[in-house]
PDB file of N, CA and C in Angstrom:
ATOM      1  N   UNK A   1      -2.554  15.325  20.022  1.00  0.00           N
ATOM      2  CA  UNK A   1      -3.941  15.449  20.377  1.00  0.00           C
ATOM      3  C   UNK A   1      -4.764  15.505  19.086  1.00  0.00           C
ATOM      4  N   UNK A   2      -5.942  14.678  19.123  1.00  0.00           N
ATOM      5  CA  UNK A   2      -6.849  15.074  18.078  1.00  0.00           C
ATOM      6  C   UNK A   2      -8.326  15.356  18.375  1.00  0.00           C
ATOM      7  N   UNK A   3      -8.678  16.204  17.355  1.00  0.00           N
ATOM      8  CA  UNK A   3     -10.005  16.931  17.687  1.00  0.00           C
ATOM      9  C   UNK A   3     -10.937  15.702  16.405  1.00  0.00           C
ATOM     10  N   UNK A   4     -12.147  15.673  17.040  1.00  0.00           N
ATOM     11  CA  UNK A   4     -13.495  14.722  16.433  1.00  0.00           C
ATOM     12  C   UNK A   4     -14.235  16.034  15.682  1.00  0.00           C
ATOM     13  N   UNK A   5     -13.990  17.080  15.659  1.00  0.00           N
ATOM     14  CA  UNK A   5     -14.595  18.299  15.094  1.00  0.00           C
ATOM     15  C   UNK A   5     -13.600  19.292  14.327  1.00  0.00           C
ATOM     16  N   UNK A   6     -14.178  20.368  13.360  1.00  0.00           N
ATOM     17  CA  UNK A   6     -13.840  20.768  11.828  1.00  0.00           C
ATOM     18  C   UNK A   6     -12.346  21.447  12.896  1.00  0.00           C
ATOM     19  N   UNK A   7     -12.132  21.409  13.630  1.00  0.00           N
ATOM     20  CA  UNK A   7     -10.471  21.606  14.141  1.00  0.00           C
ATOM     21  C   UNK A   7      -9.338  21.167  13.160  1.00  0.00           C
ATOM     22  N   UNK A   8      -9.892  19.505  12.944  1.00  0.00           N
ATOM     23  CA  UNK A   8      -8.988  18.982  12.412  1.00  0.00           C
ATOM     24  C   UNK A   8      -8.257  19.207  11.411  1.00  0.00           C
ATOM     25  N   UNK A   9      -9.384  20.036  10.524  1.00  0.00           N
ATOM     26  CA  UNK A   9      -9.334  19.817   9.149  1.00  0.00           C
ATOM     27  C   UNK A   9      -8.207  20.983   8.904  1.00  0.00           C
ATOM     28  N   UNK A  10      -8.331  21.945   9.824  1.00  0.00           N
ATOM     29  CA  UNK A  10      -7.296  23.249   9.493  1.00  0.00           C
ATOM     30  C   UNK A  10      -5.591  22.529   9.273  1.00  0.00           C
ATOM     31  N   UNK A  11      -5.508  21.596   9.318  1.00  0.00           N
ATOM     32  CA  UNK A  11      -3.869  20.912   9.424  1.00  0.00           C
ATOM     33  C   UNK A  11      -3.955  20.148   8.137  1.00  0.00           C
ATOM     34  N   UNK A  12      -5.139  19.864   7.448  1.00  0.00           N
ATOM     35  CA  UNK A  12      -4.371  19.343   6.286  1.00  0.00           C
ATOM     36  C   UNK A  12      -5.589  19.321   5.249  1.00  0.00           C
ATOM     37  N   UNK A  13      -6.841  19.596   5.441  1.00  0.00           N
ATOM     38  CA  UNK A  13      -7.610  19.994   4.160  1.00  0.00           C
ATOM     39  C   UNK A  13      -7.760  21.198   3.403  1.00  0.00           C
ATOM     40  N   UNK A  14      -6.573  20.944   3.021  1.00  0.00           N
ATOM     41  CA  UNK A  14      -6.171  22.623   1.995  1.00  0.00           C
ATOM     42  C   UNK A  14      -5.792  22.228   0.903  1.00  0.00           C
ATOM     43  N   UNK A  15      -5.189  23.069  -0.159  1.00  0.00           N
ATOM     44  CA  UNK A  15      -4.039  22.863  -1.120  1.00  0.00           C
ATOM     45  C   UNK A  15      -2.835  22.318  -0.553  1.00  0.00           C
ATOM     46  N   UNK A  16      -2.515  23.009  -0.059  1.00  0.00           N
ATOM     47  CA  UNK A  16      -0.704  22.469   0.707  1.00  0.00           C
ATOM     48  C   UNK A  16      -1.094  20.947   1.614  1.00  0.00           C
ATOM     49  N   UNK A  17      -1.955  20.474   1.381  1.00  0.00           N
ATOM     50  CA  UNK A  17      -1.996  19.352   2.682  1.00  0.00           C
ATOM     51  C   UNK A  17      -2.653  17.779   1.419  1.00  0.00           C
ATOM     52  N   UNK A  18      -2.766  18.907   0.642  1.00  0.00           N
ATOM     53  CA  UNK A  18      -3.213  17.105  -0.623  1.00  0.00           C
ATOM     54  C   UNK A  18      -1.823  17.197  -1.110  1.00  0.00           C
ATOM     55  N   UNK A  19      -1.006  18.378  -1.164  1.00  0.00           N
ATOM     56  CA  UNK A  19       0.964  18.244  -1.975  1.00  0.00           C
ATOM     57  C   UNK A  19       1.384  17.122  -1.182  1.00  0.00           C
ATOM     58  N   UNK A  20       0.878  17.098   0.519  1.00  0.00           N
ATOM     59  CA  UNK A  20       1.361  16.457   1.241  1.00  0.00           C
ATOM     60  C   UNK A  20       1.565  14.940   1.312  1.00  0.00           C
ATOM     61  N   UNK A  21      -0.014  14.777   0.788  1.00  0.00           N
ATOM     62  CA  UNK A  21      -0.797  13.678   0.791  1.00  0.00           C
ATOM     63  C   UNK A  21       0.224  12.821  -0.748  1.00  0.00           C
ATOM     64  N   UNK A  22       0.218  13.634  -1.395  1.00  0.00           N
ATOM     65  CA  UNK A  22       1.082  13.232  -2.179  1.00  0.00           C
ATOM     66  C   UNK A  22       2.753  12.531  -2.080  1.00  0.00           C
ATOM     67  N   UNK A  23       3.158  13.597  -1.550  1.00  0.00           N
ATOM     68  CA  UNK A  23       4.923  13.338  -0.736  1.00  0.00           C
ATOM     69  C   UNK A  23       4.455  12.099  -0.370  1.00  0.00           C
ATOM     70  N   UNK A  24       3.446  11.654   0.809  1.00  0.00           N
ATOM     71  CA  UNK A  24       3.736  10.925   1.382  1.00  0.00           C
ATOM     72  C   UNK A  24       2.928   9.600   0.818  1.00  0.00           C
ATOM     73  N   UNK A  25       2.334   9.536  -0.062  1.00  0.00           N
ATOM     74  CA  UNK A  25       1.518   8.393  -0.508  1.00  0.00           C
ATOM     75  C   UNK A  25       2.612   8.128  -1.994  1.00  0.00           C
ATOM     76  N   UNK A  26       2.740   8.936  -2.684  1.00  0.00           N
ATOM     77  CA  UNK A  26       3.185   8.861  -3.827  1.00  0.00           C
ATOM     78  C   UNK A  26       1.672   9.647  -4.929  1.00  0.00           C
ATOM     79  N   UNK A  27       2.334   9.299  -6.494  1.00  0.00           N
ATOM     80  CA  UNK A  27       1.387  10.089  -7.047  1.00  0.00           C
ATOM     81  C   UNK A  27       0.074   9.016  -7.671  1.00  0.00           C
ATOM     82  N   UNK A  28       0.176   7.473  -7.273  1.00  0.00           N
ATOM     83  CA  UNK A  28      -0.769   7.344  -7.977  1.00  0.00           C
ATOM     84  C   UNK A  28      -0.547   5.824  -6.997  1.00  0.00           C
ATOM     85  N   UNK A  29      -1.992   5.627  -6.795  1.00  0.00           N
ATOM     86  CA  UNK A  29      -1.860   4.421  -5.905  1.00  0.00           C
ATOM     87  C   UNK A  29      -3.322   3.442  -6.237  1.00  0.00           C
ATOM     88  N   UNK A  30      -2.918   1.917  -6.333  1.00  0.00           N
ATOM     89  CA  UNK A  30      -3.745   1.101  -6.867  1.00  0.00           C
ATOM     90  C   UNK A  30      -4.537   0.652  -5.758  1.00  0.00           C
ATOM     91  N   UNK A  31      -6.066   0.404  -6.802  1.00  0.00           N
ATOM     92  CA  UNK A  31      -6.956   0.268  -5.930  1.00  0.00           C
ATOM     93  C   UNK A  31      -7.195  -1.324  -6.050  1.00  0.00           C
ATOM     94  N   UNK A  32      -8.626  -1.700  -5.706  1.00  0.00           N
ATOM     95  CA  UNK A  32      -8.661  -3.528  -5.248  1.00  0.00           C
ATOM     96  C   UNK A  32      -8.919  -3.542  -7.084  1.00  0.00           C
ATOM     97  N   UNK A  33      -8.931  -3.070  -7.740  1.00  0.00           N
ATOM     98  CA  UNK A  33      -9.546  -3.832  -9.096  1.00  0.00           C
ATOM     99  C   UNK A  33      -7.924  -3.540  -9.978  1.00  0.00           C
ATOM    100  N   UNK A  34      -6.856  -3.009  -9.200  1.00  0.00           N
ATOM    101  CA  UNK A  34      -6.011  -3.276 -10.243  1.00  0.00           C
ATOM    102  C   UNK A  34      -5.663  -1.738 -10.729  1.00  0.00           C
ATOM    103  N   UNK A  35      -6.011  -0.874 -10.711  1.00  0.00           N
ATOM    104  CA  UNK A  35      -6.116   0.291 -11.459  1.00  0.00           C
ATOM    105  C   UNK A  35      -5.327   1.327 -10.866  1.00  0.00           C
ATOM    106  N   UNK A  36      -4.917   2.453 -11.154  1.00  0.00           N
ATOM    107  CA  UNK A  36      -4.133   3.784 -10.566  1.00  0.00           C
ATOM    108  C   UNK A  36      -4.698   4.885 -11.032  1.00  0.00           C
ATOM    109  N   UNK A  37      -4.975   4.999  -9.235  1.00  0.00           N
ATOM    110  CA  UNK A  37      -5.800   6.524  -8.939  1.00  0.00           C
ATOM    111  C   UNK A  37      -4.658   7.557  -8.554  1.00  0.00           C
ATOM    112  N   UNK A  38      -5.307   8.358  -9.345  1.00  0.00           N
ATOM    113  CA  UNK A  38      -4.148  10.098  -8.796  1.00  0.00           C
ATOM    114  C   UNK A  38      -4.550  10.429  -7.220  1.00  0.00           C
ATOM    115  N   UNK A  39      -3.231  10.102  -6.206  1.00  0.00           N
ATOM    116  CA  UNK A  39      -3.669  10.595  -5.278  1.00  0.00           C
ATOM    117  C   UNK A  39      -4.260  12.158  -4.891  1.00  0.00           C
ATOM    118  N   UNK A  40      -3.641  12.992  -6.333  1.00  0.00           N
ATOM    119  CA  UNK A  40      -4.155  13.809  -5.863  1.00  0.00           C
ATOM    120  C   UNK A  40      -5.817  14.033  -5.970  1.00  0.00           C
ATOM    121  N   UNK A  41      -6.312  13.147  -6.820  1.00  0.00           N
ATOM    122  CA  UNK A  41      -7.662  13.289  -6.947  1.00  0.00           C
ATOM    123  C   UNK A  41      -8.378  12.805  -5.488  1.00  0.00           C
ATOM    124  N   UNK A  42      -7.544  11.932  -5.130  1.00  0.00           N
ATOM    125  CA  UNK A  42      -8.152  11.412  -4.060  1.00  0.00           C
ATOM    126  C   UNK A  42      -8.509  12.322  -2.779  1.00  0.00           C
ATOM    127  N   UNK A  43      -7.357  12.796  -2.754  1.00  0.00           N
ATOM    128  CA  UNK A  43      -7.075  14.161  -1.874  1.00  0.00           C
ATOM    129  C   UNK A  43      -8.247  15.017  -1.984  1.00  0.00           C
ATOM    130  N   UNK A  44      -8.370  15.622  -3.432  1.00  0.00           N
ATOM    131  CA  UNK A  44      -9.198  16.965  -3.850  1.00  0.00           C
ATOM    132  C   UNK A  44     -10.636  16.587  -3.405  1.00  0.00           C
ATOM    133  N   UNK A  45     -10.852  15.718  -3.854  1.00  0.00           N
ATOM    134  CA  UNK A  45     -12.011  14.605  -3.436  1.00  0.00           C
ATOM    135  C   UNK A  45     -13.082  14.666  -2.105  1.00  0.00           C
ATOM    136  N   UNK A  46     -11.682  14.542  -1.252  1.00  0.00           N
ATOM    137  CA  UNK A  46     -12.020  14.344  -0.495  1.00  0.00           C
ATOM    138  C   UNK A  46     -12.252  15.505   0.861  1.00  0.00           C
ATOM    139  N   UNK A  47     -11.533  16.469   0.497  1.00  0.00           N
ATOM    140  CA  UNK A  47     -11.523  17.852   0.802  1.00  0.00           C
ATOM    141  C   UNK A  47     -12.655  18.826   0.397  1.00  0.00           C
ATOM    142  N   UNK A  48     -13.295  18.362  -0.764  1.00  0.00           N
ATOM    143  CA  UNK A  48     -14.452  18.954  -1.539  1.00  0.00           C
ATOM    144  C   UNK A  48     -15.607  18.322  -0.755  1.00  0.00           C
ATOM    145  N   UNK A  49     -15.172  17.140  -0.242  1.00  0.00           N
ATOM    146  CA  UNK A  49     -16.493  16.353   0.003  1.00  0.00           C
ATOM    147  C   UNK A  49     -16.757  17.478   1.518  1.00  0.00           C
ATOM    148  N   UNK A  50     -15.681  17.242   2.523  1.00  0.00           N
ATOM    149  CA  UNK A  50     -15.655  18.008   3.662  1.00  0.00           C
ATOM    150  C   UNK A  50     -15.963  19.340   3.888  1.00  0.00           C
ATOM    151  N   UNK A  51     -14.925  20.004   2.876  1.00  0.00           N
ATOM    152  CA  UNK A  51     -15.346  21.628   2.752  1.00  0.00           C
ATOM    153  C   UNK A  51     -16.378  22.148   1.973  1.00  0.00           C
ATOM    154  N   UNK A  52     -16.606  21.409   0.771  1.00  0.00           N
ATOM    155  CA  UNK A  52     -17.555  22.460  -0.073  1.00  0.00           C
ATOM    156  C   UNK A  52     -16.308  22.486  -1.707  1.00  0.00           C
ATOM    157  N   UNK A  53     -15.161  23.041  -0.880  1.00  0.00           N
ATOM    158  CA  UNK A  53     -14.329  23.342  -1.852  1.00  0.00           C
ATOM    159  C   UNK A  53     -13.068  23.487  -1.563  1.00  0.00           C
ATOM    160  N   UNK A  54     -11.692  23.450  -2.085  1.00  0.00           N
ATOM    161  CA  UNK A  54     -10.600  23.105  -1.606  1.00  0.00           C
ATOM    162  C   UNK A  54     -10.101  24.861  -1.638  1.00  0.00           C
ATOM    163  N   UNK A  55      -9.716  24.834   0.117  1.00  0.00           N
ATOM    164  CA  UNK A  55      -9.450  26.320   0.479  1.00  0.00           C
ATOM    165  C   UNK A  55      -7.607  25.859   0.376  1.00  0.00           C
ATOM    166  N   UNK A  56      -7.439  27.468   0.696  1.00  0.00           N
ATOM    167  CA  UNK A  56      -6.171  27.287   0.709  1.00  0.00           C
ATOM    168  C   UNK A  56      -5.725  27.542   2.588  1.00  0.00           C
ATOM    169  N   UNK A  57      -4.175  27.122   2.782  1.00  0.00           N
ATOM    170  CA  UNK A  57      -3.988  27.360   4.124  1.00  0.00           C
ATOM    171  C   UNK A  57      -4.843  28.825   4.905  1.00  0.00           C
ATOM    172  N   UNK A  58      -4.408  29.952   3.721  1.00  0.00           N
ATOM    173  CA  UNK A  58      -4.966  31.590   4.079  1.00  0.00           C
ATOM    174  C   UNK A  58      -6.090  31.463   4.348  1.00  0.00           C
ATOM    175  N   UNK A  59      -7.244  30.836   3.537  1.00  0.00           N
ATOM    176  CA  UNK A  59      -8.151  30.814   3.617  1.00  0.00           C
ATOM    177  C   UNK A  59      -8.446  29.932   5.397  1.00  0.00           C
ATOM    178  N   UNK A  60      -8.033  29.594   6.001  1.00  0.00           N
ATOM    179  CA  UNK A  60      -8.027  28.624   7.302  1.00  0.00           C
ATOM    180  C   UNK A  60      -7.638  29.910   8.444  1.00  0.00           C
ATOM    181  N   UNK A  61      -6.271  30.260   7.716  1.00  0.00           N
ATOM    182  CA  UNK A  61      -5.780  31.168   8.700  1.00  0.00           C
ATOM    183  C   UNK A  61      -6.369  32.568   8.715  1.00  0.00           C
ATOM    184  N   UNK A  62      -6.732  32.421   8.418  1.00  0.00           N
ATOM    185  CA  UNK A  62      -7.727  34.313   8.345  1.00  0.00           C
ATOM    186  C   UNK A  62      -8.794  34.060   8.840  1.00  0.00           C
ATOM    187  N   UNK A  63      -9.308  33.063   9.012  1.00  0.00           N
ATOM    188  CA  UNK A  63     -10.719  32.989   9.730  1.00  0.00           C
ATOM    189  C   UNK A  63     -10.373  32.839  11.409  1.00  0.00           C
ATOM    190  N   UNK A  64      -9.283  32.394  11.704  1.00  0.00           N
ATOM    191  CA  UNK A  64      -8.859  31.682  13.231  1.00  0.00           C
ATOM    192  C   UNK A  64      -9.049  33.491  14.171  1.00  0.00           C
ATOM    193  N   UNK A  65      -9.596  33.476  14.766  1.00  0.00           N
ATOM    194  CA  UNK A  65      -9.516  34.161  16.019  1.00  0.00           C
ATOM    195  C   UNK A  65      -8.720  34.394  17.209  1.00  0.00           C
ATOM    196  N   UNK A  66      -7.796  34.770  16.807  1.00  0.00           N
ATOM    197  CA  UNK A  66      -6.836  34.114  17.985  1.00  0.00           C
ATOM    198  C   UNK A  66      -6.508  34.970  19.556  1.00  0.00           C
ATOM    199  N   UNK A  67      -6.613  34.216  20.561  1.00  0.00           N
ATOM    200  CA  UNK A  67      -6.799  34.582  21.900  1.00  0.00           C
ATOM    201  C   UNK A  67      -5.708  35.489  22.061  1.00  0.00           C
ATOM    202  N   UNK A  68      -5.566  36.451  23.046  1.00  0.00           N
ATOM    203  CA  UNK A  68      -4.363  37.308  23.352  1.00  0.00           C
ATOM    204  C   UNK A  68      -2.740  36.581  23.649  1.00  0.00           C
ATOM    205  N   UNK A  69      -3.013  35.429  24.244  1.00  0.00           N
ATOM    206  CA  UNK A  69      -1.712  34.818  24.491  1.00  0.00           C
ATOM    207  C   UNK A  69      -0.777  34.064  23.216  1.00  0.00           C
ATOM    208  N   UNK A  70      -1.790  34.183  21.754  1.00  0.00           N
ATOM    209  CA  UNK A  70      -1.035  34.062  20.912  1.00  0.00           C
ATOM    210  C   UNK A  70      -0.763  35.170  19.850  1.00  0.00           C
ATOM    211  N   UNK A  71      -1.237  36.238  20.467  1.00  0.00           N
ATOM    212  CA  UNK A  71      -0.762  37.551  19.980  1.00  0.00           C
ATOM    213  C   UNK A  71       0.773  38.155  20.616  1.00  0.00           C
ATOM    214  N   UNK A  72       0.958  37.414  21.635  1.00  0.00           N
ATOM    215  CA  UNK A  72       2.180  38.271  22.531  1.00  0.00           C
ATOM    216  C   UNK A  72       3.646  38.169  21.443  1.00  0.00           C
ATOM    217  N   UNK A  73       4.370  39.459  22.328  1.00  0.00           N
ATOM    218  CA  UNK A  73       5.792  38.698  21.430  1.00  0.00           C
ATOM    219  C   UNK A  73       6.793  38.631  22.551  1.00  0.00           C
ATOM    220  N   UNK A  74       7.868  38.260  22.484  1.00  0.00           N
ATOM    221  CA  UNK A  74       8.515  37.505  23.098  1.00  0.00           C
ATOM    222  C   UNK A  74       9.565  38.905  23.586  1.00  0.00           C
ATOM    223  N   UNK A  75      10.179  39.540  24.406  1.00  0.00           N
ATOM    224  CA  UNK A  75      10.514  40.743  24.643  1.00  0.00           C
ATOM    225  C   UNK A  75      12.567  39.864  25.104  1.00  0.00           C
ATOM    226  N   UNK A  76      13.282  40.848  23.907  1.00  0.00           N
ATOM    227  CA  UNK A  76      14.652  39.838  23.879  1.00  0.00           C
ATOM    228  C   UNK A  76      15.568  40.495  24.693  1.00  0.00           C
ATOM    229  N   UNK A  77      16.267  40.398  25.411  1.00  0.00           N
ATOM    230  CA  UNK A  77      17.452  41.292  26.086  1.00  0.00           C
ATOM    231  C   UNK A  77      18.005  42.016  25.409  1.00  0.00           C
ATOM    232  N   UNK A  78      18.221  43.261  26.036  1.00  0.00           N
ATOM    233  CA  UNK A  78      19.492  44.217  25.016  1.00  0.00           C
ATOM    234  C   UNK A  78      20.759  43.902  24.737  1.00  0.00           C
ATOM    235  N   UNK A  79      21.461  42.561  25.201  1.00  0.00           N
ATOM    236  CA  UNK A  79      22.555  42.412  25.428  1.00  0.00           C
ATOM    237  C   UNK A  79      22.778  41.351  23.989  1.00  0.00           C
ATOM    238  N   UNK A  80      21.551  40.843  23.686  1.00  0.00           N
ATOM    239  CA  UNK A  80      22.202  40.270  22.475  1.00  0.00           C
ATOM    240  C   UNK A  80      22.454  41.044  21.116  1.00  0.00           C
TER     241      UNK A  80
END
């Protein structure tokens, strides 16, 4: 499923999600004139453009509010 709103961004405009961008692009990728851009610039870039400034995952997860049904815990048998 994907969200058209700042939902999205919690899954990969962070620090840990341009490392990603990296893994999976490589570290430097050519553009139409011939040249090699640091993906990670591309990344930072582009995360700055969205956020303001490149948060980290914590920074995502500390703001989330989360409903009671993802507070529960899972209650295990005594037998294991």
């Amino acid at each position: 499923m994907r969200y058209a709103d700042f939902r999205h961004r919690a899954l990969r405009h962070h620090s840990a999600g341009i490392f990603e961008c990296e893994a999976h692009f490589g570290y430097i990728l050519t553009n139409s004139e011939g040249k090699g851009v640091p993906v990670r610039f591309i990344g930072e870039q582009h995360v700055k453009e969205d956020c303001g400034f490149i948060p980290s995952v914590q920074d995502w997860l500390m703001h989330i509010n989360p409903p009671a049904w993802m507070m529960k815990v899972a209650v295990k048998p005594k037998d294991l």
